[in-house]
Protein backbone atom coordinates (compact mmCIF):
# COMPACT_ATOMS: atom_id res chain seq x y z
CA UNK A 1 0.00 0.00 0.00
CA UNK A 2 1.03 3.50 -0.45
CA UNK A 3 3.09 4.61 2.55
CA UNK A 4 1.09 8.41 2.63
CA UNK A 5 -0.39 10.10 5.77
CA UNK A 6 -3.81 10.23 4.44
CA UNK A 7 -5.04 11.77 6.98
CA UNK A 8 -3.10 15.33 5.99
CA UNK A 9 -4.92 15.06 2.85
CA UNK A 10 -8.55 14.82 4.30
CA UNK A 11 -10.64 17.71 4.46
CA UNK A 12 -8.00 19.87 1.65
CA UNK A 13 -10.39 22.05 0.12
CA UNK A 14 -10.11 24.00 -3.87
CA UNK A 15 -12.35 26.66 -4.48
CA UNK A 16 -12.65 28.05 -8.50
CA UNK A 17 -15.09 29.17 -10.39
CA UNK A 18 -16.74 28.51 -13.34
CA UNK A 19 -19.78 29.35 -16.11
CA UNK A 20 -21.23 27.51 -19.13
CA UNK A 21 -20.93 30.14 -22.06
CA UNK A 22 -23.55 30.35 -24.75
CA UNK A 23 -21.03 29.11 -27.16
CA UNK A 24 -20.26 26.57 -24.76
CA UNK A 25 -23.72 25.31 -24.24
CA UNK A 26 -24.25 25.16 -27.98
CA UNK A 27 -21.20 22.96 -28.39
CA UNK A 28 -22.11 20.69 -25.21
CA UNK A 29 -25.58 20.63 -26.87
CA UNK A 30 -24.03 19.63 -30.37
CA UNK A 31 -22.72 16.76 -28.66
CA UNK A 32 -25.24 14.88 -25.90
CA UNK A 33 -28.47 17.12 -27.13
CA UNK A 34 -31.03 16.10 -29.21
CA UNK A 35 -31.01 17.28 -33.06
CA UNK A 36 -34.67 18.06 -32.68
CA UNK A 37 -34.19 20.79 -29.94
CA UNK A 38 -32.15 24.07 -29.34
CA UNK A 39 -29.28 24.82 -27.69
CA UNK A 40 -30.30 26.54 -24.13
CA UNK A 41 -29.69 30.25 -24.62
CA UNK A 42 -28.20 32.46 -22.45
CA UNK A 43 -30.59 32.61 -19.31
CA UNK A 44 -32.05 29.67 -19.84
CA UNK A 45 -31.74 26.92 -17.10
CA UNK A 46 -28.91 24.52 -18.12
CA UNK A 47 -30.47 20.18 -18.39
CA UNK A 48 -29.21 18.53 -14.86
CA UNK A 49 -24.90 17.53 -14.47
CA UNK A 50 -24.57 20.30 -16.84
CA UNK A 51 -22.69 21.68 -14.04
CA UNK A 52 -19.70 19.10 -14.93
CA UNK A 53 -18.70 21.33 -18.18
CA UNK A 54 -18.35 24.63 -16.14
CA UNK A 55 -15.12 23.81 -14.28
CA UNK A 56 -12.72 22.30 -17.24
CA UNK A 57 -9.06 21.02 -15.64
CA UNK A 58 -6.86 23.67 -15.19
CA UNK A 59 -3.54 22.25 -15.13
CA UNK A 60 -1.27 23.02 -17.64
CA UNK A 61 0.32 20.79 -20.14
CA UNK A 62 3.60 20.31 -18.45
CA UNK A 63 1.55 19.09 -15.87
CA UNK A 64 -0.25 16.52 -16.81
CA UNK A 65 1.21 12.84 -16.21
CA UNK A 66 1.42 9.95 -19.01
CA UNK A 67 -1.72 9.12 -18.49
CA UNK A 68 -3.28 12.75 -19.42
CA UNK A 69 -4.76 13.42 -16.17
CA UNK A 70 -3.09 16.47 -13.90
CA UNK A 71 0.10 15.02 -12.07
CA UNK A 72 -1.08 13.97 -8.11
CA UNK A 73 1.06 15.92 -5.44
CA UNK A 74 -1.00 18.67 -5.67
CA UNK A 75 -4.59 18.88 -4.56
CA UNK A 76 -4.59 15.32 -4.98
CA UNK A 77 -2.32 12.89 -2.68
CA UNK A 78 0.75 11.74 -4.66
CA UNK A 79 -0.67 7.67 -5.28
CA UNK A 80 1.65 5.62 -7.10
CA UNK A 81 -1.36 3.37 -8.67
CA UNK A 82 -1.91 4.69 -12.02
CA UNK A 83 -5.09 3.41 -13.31
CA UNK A 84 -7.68 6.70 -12.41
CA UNK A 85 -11.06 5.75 -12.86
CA UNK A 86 -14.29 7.85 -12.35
CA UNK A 87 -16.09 5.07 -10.03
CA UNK A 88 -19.81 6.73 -9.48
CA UNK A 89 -21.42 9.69 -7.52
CA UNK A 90 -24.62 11.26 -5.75
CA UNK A 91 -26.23 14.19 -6.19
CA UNK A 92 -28.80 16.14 -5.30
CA UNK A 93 -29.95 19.14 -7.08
CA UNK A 94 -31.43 22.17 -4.63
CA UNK A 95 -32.12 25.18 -7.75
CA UNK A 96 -31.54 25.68 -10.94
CA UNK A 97 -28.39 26.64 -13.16
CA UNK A 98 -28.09 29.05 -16.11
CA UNK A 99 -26.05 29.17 -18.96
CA UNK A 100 -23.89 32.41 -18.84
CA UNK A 101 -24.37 32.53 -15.12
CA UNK A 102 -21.02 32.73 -13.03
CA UNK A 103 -20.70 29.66 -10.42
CA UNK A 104 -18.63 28.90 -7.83
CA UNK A 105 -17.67 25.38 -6.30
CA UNK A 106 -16.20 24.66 -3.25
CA UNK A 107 -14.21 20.74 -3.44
CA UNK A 108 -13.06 18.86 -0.66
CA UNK A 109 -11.15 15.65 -0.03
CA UNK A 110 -14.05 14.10 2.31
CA UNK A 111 -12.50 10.55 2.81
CA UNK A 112 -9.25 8.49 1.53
CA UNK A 113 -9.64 4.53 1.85
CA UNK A 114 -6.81 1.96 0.73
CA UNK A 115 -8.84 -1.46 -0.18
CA UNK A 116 -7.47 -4.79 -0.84
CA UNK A 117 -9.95 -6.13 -3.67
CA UNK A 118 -9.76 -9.19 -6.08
CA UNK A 119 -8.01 -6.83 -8.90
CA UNK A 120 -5.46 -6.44 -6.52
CA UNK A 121 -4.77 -2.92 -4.16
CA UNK A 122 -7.50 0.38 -4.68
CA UNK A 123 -7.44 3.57 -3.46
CA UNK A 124 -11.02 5.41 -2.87
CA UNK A 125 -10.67 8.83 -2.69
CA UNK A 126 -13.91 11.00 -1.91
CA UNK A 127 -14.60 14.79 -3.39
CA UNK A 128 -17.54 17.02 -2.38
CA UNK A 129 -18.10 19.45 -4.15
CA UNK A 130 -20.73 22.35 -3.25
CA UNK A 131 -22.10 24.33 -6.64
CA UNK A 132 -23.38 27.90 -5.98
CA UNK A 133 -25.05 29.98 -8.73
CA UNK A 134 -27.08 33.60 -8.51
CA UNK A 135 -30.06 31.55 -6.27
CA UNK A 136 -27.04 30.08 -3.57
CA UNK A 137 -26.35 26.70 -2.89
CA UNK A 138 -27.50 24.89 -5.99
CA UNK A 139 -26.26 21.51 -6.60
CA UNK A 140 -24.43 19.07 -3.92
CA UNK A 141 -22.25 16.17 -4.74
CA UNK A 142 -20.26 13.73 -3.83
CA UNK A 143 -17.93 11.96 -6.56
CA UNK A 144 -15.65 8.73 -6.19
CA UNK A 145 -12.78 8.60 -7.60
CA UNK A 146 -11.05 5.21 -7.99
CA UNK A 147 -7.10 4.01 -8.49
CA UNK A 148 -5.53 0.72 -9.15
CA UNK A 149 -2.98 -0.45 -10.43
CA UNK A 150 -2.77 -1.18 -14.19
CA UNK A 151 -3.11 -4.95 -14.93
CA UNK A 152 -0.78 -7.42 -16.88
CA UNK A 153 -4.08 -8.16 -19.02
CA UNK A 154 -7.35 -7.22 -19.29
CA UNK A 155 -9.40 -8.50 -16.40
CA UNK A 156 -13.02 -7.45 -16.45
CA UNK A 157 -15.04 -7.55 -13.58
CA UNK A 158 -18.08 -10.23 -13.15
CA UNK A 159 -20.38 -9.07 -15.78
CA UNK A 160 -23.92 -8.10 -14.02
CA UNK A 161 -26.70 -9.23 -16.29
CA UNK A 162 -29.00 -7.05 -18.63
CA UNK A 163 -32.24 -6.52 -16.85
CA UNK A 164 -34.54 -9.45 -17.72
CA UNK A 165 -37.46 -6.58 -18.38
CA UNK A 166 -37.10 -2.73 -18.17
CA UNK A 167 -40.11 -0.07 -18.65
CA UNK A 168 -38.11 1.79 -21.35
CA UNK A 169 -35.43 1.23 -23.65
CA UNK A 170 -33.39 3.51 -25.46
CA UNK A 171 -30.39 2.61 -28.52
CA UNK A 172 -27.13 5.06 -28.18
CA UNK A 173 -24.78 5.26 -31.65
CA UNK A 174 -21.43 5.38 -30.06
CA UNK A 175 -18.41 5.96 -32.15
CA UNK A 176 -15.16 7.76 -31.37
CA UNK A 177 -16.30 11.49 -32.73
CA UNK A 178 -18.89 10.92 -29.47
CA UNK A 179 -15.53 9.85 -27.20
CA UNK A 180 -13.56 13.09 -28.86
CA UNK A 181 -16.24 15.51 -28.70
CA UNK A 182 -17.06 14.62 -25.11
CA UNK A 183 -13.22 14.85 -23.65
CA UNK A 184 -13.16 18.19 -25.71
CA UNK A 185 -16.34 19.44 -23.44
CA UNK A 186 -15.02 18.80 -20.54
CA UNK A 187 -11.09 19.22 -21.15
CA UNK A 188 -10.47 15.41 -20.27
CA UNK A 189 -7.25 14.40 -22.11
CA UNK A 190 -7.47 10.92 -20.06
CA UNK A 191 -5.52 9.24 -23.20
CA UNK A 192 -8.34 5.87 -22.94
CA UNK A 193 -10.65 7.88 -24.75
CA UNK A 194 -8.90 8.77 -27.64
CA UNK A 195 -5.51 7.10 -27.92
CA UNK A 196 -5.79 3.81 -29.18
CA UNK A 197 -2.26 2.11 -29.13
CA UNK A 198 -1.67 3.62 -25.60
CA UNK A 199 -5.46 1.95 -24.45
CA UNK A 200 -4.45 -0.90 -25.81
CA UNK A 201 -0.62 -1.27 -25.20
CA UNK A 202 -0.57 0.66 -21.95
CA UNK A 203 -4.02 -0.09 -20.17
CA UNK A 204 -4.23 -3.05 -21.40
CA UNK A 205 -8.36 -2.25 -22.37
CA UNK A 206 -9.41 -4.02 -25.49
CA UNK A 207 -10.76 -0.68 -27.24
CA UNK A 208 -11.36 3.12 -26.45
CA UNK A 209 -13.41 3.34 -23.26
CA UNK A 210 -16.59 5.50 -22.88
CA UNK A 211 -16.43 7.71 -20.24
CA UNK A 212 -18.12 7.21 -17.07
CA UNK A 213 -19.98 10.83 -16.60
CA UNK A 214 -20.97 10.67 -20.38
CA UNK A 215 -23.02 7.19 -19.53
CA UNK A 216 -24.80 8.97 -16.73
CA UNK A 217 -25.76 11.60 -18.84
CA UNK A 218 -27.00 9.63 -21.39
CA UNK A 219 -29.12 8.24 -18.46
CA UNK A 220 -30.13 10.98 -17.15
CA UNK A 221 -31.01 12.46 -20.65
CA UNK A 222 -33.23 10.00 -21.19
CA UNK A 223 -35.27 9.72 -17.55
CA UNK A 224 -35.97 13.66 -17.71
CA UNK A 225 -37.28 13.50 -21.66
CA UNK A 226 -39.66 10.81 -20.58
CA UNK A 227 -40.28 12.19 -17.31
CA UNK A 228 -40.94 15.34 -18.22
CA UNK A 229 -39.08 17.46 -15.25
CA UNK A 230 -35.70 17.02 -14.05
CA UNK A 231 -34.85 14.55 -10.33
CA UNK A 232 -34.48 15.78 -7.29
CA UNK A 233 -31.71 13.18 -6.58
CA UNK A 234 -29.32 11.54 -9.13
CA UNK A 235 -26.31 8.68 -8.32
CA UNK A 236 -25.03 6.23 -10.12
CA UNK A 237 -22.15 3.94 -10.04
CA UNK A 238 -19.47 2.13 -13.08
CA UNK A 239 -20.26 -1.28 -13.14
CA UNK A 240 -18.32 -2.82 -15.80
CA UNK A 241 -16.24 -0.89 -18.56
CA UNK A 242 -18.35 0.32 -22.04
CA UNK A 243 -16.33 0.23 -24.68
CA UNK A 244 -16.43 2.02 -27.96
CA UNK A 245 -17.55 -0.54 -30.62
CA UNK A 246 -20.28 -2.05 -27.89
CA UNK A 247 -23.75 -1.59 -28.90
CA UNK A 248 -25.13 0.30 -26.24
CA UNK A 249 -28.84 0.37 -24.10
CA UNK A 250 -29.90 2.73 -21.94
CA UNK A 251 -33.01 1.31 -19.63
CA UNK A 252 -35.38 2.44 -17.46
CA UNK A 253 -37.67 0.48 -15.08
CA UNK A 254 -39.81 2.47 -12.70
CA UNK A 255 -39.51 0.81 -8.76
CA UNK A 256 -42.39 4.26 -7.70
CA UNK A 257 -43.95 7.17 -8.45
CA UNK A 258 -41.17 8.71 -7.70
CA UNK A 259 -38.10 6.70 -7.74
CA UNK A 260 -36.67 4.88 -11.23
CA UNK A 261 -33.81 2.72 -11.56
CA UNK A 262 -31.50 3.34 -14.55
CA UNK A 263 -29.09 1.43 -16.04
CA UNK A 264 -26.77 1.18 -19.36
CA UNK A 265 -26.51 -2.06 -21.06
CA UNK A 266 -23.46 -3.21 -23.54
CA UNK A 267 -24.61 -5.53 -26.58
CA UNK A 268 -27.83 -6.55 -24.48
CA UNK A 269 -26.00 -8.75 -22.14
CA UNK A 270 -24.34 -6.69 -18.98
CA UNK A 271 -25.04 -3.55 -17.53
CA UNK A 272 -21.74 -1.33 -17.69
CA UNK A 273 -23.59 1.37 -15.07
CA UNK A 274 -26.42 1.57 -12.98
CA UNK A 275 -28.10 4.81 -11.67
CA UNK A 276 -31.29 6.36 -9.43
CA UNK A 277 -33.56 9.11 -10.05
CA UNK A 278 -35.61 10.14 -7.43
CA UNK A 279 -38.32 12.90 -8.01
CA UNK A 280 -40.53 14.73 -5.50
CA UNK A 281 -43.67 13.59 -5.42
């Protein structure tokens, strides 16, 4: 395990802040909206996890690590496993955010656990992050971030079946303009999503992987169109790694009135994430 005093990292805090531009939002829009709608304009109340494109990496190229993620050391504790994955989150939105509207969020390292697991040692590091727009206190979230060590091979974890029945099923092209267009939204030069030799050769993955937030917002997407309104609450966890020539699902299956259980699905045979939306009733 890594010999770090965890404890001095716990409770670090970064404050920056951020907006969605108009030309921003039309570019996010050109690239997880519909074709059939509009871009939000400026004013208008940005679709829910928007928030995720208004605070792009700011590190500069010389520091970024092999890997294309910001060297650790800084805000980060220094790890020496090198696999960074985006593991899952919660979050509940309190009022709405608008496109052109300056934001401010407030991280902090909440919690730092070292796991044994079957793929070997993990690291589960723990960021909150409080959103504030022109109405306050907006959205609140907590994001896991996950690192291991990069395998020999590929070693998938135990597949979780497709649901056996779902209330609503959605098909999702995927293709690697998707993979590019999305790292270019959110300033993600995490090489797995673009670089195929270095995937492949380095990661040992067997193709480009889809990024975790873009699967929840796919899900997401899709609960609030047929919903009509936007949740309350929102998590969602990785379950399995999506890669770019799967043939992706997204499902729906409604456990209440106000409660529905989400989930993508790879080449109708295991889930790669699964998510709740909770609505007030």
């Amino acid at each position: 395990m890594d010999q770090i005093n965890f404890a001095a990292w716990i409770d670090r805090t970064d404050v920056c802040e951020g907006v969605v531009s108009d030309q921003a939002a039309r570019l996010i829009h050109a690239t997880i909206g519909s074709s059939l709608d509009s871009a939000p304009a400026p004013g208008a109340p940005m679709p829910p996890l928007w928030h995720w494109y208004a605070f792009p990496p700011r590190a500069h190229m010389e520091a970024l690590q092999g890997d294309g993620h910001p060297r650790l050391g800084d805000f980060m504790p220094p790890l020496r496993l090198n696999r960074r994955m985006w593991a899952g989150g919660n979050i509940e939105f309190r009022a709405p955010l608008h496109v052109g509207e300056t934001l401010k969020r407030r991280t902090t390292i909440a919690n730092i656990t070292e796991k044994q697991t079957a793929a070997g040692e993990m690291v589960l590091v723990n960021l909150d992050h409080e959103i504030h727009g022109a109405q306050g206190l907006a959205v609140i979230e907590r994001q896991d971030i996950v690192y291991l060590a990069i395998p020999q091979k590929f070693a998938p974890p135990k597949a979780i079946p497709a649901p056996a029945a779902s209330d609503l099923c959605e098909p999702v092209d995927l293709g690697t303009p998707l993979l590019f267009r999305y790292s270019a939204i959110t300033f993600n030069a995490h090489r797995i999503h673009y670089d195929l030799p270095y995937t492949q050769e380095v990661e040992k993955y067997p193709n480009l992987v889809v990024h975790g937030p873009l699967q929840a917002q796919l899900l997401i997407d899709m609960a609030v169109r047929a919903r009509g309104s936007a949740p309350k609450m929102f998590a969602y966890r990785g379950v399995h790694p999506l890669f770019v020539n799967d043939q992706l699902t997204r499902c729906a299956t409604k456990k209440s009135a106000s409660e529905w259980a989400l989930c993508a699905v790879a080449n109708d045979t295991h889930q790669t994430m699964q998510a709740n939306a909770m609505w007030e009733i």
